[in-house]
N, C-alpha and C. Protein backbone atom coordinates (compact mmCIF):
# COMPACT_ATOMS: atom_id res chain seq x y z
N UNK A 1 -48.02 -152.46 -19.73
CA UNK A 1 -49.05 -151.60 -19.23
C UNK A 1 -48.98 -151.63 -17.72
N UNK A 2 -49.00 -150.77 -17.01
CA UNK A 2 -48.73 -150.10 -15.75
C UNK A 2 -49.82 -150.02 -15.23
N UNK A 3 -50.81 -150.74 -13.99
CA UNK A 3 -52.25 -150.31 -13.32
C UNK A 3 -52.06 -150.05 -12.38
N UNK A 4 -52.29 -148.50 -12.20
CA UNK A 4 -52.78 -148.08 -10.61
C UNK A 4 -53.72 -148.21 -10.30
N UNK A 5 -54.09 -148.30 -9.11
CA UNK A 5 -55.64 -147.91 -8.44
C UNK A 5 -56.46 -146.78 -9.28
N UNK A 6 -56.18 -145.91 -9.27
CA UNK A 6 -56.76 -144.83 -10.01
C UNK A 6 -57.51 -143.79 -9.14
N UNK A 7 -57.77 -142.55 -8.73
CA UNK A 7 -58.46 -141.73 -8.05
C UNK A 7 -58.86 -140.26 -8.14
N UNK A 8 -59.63 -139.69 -7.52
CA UNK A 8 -59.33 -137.93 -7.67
C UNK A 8 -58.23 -137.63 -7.21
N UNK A 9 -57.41 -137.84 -7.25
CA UNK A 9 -56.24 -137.07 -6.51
C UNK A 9 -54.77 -136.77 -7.71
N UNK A 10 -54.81 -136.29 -8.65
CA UNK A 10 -54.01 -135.77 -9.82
C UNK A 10 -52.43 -136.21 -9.71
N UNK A 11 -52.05 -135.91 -8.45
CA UNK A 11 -50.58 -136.08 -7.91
C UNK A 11 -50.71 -137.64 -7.58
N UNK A 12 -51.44 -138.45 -7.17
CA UNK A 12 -51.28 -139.93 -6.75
C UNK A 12 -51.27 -140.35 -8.66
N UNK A 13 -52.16 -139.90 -8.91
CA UNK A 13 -52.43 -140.59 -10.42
C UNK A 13 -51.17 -140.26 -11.48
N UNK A 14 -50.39 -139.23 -11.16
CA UNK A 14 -49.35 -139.08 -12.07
C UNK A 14 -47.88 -139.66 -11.32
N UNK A 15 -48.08 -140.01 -10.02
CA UNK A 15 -47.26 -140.65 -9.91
C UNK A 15 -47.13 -142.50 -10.51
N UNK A 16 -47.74 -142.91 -10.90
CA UNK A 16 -47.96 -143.90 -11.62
C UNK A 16 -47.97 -143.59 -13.62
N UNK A 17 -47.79 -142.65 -14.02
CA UNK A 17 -47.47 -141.93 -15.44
C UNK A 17 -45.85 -142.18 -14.75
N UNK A 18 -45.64 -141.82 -13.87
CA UNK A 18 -43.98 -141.53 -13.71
C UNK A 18 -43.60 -142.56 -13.61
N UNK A 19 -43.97 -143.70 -12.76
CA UNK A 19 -43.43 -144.90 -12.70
C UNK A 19 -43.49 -145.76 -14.67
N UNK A 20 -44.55 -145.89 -14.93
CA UNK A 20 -44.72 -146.02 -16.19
C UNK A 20 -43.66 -145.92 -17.21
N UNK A 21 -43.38 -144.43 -16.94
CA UNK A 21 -41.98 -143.65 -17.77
C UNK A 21 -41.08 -143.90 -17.40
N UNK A 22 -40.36 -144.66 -16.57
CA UNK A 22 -39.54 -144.97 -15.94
C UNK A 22 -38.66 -146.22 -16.49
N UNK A 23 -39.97 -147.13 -16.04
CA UNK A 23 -39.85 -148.56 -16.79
C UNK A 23 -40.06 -148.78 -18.11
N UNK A 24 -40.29 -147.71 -18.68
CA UNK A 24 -40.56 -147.79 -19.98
C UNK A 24 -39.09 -147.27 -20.95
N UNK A 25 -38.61 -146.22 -20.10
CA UNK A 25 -36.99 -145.51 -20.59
C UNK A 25 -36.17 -146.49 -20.47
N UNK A 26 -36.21 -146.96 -19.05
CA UNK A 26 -34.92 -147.27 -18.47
C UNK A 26 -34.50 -148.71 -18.47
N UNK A 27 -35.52 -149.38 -18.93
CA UNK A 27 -35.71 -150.94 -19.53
C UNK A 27 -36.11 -150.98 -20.72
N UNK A 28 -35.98 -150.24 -21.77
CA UNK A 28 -35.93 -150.18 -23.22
C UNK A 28 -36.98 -150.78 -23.81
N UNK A 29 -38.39 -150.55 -22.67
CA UNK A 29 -39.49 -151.20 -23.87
C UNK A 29 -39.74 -149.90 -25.47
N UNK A 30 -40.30 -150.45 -26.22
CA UNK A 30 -40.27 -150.07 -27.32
C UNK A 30 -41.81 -148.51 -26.75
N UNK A 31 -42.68 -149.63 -26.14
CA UNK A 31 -43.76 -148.50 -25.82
C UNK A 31 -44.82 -148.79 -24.31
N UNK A 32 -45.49 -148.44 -23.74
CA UNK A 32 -45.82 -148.24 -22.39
C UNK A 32 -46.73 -146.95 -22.54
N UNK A 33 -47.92 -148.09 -21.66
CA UNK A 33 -49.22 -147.55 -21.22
C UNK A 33 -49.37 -147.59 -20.10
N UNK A 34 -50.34 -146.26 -19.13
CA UNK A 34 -50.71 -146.06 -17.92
C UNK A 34 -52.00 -146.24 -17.80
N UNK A 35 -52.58 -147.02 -17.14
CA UNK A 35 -53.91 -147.53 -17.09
C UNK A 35 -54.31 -147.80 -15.66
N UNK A 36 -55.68 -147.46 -14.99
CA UNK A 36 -56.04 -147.59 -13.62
C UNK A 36 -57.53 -148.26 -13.61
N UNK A 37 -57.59 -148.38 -12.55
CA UNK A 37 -58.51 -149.84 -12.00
C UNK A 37 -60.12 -149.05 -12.03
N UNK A 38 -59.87 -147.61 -11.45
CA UNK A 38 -60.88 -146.92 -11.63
C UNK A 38 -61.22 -145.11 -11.19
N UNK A 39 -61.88 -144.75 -11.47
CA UNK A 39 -61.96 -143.25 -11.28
C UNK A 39 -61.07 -142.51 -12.16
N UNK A 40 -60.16 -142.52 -12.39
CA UNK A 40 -59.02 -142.04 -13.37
C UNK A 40 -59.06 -142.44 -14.52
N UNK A 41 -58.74 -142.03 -15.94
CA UNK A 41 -58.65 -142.46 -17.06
C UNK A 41 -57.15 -143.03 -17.73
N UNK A 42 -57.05 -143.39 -18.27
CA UNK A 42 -58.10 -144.46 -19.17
C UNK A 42 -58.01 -145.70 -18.26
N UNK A 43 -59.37 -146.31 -18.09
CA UNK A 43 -59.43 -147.57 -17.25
C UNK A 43 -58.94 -148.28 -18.02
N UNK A 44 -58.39 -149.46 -17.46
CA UNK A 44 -57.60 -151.00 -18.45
C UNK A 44 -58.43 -151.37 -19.90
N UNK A 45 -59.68 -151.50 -19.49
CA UNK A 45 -60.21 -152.25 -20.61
C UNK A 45 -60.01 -151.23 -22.06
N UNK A 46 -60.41 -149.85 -21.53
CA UNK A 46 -60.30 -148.98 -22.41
C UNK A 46 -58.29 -149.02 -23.16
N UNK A 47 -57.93 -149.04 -22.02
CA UNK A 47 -56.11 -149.01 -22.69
C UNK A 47 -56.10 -150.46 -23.46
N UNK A 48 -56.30 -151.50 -22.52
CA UNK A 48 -55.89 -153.09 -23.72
C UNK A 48 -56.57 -153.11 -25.09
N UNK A 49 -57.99 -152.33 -25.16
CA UNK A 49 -58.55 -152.21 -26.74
C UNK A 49 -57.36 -150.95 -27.21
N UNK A 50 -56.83 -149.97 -26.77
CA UNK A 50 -55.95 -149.47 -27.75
C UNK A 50 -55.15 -149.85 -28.26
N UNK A 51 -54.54 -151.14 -27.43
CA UNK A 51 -53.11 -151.62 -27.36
C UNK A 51 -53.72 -152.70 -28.68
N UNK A 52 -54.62 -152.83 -28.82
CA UNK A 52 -55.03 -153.91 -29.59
C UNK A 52 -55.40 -152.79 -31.27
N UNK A 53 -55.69 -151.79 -31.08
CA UNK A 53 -55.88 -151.01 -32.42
C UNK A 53 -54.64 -150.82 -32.71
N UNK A 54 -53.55 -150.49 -32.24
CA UNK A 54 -52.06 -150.01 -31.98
C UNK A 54 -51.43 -150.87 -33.06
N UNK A 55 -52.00 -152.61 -32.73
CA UNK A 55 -51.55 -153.75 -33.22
C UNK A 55 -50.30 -154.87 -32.43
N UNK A 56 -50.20 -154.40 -31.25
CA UNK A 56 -49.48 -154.86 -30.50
C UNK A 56 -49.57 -156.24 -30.12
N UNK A 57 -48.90 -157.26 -30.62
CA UNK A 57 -49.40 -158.18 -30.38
C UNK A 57 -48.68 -159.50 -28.97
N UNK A 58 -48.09 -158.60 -28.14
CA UNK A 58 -47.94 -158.87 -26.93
C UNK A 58 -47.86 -158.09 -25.56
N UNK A 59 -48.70 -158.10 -24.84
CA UNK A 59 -48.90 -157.05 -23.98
C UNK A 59 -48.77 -158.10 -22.24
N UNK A 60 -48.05 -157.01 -21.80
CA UNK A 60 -47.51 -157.61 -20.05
C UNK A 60 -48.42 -156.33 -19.54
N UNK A 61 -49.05 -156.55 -18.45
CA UNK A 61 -49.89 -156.01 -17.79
C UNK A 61 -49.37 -156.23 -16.20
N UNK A 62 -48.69 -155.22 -15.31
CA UNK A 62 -48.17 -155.53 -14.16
C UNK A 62 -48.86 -154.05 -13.47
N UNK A 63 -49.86 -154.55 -12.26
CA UNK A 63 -50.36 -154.56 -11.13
C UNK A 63 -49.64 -153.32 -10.30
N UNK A 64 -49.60 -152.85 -10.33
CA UNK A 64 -48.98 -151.80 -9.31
C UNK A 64 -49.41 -150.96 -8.44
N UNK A 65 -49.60 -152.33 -7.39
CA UNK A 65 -50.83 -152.69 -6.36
C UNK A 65 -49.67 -153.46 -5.29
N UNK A 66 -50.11 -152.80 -4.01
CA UNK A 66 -49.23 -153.65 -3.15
C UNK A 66 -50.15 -154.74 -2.18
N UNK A 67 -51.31 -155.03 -2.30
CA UNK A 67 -51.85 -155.55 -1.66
C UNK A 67 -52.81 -156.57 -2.79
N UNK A 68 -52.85 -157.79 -2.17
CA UNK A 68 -53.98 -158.84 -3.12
C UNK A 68 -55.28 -158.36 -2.45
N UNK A 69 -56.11 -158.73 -3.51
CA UNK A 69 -57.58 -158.76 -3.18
C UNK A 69 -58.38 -158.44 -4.49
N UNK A 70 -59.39 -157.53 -4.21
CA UNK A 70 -60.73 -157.09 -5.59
C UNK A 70 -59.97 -156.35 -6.59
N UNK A 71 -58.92 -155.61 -6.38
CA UNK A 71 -58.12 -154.77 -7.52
C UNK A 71 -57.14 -155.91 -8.40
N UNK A 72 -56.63 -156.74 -7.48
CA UNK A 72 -55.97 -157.46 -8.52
C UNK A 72 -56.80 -158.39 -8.60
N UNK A 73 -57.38 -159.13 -8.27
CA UNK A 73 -58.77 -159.84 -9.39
C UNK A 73 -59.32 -158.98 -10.24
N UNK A 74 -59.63 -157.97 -9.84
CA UNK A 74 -60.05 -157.46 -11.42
C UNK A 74 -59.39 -156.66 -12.23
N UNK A 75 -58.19 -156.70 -11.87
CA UNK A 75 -57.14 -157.11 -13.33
C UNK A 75 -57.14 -158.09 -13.97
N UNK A 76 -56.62 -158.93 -13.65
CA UNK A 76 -56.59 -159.95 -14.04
C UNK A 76 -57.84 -161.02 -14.62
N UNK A 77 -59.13 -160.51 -14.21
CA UNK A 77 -60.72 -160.85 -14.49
C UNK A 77 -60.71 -159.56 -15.98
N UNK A 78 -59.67 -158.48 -16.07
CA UNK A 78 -59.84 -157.79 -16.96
C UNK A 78 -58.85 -158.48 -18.39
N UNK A 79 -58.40 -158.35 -17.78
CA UNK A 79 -56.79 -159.20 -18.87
C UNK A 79 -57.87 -160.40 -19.31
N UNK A 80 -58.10 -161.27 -18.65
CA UNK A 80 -58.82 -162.30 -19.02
C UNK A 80 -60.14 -162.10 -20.03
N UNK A 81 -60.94 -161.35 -19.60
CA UNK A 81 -61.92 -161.03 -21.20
C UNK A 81 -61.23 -159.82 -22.15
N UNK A 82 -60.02 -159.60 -21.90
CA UNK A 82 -59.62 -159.01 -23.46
C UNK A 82 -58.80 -160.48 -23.95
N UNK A 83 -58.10 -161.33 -23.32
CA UNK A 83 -57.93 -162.42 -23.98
C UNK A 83 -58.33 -162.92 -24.70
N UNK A 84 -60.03 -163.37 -24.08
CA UNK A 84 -61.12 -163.97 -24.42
C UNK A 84 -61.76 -163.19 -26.05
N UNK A 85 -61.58 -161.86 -26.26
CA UNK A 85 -62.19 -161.00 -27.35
C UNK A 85 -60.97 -161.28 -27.89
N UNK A 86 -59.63 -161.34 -27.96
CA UNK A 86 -58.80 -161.54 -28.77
C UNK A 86 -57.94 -162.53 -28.93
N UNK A 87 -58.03 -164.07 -28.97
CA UNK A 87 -57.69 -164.98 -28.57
C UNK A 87 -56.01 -164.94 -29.27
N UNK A 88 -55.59 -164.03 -30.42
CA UNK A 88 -54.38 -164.54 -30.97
C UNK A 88 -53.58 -162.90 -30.37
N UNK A 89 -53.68 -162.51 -29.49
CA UNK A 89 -53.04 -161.53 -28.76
C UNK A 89 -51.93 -162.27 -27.48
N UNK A 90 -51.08 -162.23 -27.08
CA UNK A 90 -50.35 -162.77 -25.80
C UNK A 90 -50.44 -162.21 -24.83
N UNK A 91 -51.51 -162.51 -23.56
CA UNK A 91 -51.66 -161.29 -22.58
C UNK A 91 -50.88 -161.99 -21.46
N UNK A 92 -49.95 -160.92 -20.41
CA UNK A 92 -49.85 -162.02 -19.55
C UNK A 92 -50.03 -160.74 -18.27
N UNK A 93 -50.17 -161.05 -17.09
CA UNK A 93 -50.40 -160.02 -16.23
C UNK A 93 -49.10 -160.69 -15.11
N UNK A 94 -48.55 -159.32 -14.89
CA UNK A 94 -47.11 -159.76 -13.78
C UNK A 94 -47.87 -159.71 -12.30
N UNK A 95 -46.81 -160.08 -11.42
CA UNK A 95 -47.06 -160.36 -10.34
C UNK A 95 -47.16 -158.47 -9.70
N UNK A 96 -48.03 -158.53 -9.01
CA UNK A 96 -48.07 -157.33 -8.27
C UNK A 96 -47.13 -157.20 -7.23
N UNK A 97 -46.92 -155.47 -6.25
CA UNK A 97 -46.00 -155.55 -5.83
C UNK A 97 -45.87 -156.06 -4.67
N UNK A 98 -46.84 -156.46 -3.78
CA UNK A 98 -46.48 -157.26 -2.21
C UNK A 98 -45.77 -157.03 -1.43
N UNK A 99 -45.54 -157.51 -0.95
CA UNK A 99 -43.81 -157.45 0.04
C UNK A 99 -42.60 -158.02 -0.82
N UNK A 100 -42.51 -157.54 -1.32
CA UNK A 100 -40.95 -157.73 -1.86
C UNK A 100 -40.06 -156.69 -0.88
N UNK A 101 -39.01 -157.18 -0.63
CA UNK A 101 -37.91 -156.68 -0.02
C UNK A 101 -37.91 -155.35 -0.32
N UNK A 102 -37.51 -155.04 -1.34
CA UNK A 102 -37.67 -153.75 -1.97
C UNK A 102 -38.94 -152.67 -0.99
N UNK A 103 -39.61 -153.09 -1.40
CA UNK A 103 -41.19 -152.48 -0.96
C UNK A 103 -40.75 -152.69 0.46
N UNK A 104 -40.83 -153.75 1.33
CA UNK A 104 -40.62 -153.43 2.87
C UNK A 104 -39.58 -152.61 3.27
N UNK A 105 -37.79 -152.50 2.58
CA UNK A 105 -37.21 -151.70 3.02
C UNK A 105 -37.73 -149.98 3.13
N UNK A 106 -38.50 -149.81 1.56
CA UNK A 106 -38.49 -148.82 1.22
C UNK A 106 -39.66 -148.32 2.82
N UNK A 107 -40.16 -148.54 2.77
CA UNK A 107 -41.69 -148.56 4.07
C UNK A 107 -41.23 -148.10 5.38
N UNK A 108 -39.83 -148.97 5.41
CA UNK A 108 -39.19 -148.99 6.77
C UNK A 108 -38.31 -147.40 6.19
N UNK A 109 -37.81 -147.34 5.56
CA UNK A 109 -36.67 -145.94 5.67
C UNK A 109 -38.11 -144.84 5.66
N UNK A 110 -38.85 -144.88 4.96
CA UNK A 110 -40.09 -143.92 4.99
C UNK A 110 -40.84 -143.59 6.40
N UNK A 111 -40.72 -144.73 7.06
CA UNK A 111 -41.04 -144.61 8.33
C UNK A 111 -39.80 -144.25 9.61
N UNK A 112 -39.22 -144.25 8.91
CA UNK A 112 -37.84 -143.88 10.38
C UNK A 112 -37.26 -142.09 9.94
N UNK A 113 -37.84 -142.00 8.66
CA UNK A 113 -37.65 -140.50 7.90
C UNK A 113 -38.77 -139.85 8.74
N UNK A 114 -40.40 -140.02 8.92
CA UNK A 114 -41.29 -139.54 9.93
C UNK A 114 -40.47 -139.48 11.30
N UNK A 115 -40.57 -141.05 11.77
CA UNK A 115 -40.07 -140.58 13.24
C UNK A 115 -39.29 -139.54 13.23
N UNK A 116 -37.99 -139.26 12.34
CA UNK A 116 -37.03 -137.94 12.91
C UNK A 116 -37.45 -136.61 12.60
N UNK A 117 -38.30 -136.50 12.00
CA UNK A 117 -38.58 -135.67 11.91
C UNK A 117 -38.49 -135.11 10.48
N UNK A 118 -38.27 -135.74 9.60
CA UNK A 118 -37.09 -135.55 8.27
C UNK A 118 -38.42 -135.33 7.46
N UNK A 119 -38.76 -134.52 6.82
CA UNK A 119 -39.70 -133.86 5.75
C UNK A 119 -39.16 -133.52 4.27
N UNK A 120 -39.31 -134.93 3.75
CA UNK A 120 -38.80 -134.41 2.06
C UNK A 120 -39.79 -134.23 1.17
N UNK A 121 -39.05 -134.00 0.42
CA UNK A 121 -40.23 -133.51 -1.03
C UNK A 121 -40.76 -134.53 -1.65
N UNK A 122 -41.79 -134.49 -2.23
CA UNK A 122 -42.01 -135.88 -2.63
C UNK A 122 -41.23 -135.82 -4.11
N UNK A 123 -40.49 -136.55 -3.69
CA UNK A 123 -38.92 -136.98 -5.22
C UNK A 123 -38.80 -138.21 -4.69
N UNK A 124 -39.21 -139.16 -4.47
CA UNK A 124 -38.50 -140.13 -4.56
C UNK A 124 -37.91 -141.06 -5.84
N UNK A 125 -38.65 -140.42 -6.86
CA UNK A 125 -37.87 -141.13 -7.60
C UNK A 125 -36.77 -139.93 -8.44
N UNK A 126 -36.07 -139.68 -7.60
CA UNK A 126 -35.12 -137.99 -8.51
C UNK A 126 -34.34 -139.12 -8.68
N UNK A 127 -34.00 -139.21 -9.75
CA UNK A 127 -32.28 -140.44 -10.11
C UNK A 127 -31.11 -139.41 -9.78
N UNK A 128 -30.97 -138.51 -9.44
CA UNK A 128 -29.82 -137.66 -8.82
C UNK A 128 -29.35 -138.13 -7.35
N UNK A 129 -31.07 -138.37 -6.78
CA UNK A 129 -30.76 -139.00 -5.27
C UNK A 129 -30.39 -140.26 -5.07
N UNK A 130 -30.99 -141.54 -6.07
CA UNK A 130 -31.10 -142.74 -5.53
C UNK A 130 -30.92 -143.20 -7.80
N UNK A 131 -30.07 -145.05 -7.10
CA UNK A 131 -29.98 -145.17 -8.65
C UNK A 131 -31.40 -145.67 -9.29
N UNK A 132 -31.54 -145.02 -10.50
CA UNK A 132 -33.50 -145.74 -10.72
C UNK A 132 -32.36 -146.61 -12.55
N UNK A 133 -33.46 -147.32 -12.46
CA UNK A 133 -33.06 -148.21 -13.68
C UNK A 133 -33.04 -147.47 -14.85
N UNK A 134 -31.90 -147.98 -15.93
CA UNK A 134 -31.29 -147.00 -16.73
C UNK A 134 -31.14 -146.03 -16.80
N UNK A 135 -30.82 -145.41 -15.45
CA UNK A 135 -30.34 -143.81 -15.22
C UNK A 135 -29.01 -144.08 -13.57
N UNK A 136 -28.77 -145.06 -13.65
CA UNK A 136 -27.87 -145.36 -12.53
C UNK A 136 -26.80 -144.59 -12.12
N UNK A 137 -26.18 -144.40 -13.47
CA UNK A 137 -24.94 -143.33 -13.66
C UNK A 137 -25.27 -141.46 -13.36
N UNK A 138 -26.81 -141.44 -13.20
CA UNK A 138 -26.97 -139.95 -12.99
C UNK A 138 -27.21 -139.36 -11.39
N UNK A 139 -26.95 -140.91 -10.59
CA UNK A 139 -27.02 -140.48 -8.85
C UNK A 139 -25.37 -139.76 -8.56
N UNK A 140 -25.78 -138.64 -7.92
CA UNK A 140 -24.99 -137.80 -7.36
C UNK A 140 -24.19 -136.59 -7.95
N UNK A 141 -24.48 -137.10 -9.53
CA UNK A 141 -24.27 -136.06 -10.62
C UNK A 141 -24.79 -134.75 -10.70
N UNK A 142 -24.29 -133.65 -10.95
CA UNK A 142 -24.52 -132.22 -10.65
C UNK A 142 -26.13 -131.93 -11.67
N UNK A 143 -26.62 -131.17 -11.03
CA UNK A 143 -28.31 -131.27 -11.90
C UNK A 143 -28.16 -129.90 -12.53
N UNK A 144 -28.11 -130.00 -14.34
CA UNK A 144 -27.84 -129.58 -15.19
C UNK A 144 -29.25 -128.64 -15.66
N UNK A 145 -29.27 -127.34 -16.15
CA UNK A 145 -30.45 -127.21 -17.20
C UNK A 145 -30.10 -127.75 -19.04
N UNK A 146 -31.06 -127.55 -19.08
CA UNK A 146 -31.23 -127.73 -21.06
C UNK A 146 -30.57 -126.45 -21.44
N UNK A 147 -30.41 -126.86 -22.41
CA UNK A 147 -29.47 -126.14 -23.38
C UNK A 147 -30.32 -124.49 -24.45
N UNK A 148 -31.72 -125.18 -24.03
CA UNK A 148 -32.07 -124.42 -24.82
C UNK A 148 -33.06 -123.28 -23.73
């Protein structure tokens, strides 16, 4: 399960559906939920009781939050009373995203793309441009329509 912040803003909130789908294709989980902290639907508590009607009986819950504080405590204050209501469930909540290398490079090319002046679309995750996990082989490859 995937938590954004959550907000009015349709395009921030589906960019976290995309990340979701991502890690969910391209690392072969079986299934994957999008869930946010607040304003947006479905809030966590509401997704971990589905995941629990579903019958799922191990659920990873990772933060996708770059900063500590009240959002990831109350994840993790959330994870913790669905534990608590379901004691023979395996909840575990991953580390959020922080500064990981990753995240600072990405910050820094985003910011030297402003300085020049360089105005892209928001694609950053097109796997045509850059390799995204289990789609590695489709950077630089000619962009095809469907068949049908």
């Amino acid at each position: 399960m995937v938590i954004g912040r959550g907000g009015s803003d349709p395009d921030a909130n589906s960019n976290i559906s995309k990340i979701t789908r991502m890690l969910s294709e391209g690392m072969g989980f079986g299934w994957a939920e999008t869930a946010y902290t607040a304003v947006a639907a479905p809030l966590m508590a509401e997704a971990l009781e589905r995941t629990h009607r579903l019958g799922f009986q191990r659920v990873v819950v990772f933060p996708y939050l770059l900063f500590a504080g009240r959002l990831v405590e109350q994840v993790r204050a959330t994870v913790a009373a669905y534990q608590e209501r379901h004691p023979e469930i395996q909840a575990a909540v991953a580390p959020y995203l922080n500064a990981h290398p990753l995240v600072v490079a990405t910050f820094l090319e985003r910011l030297a793309e402003a300085e020049a002046g360089e105005a892209r679309m928001n694609c950053q995750f097109c796997p045509y441009r850059i390799p995204i996990v289990g789609r590695e082989d489709w950077q630089g490859a000619p962009q095809t329509g469907h068949d049908h």
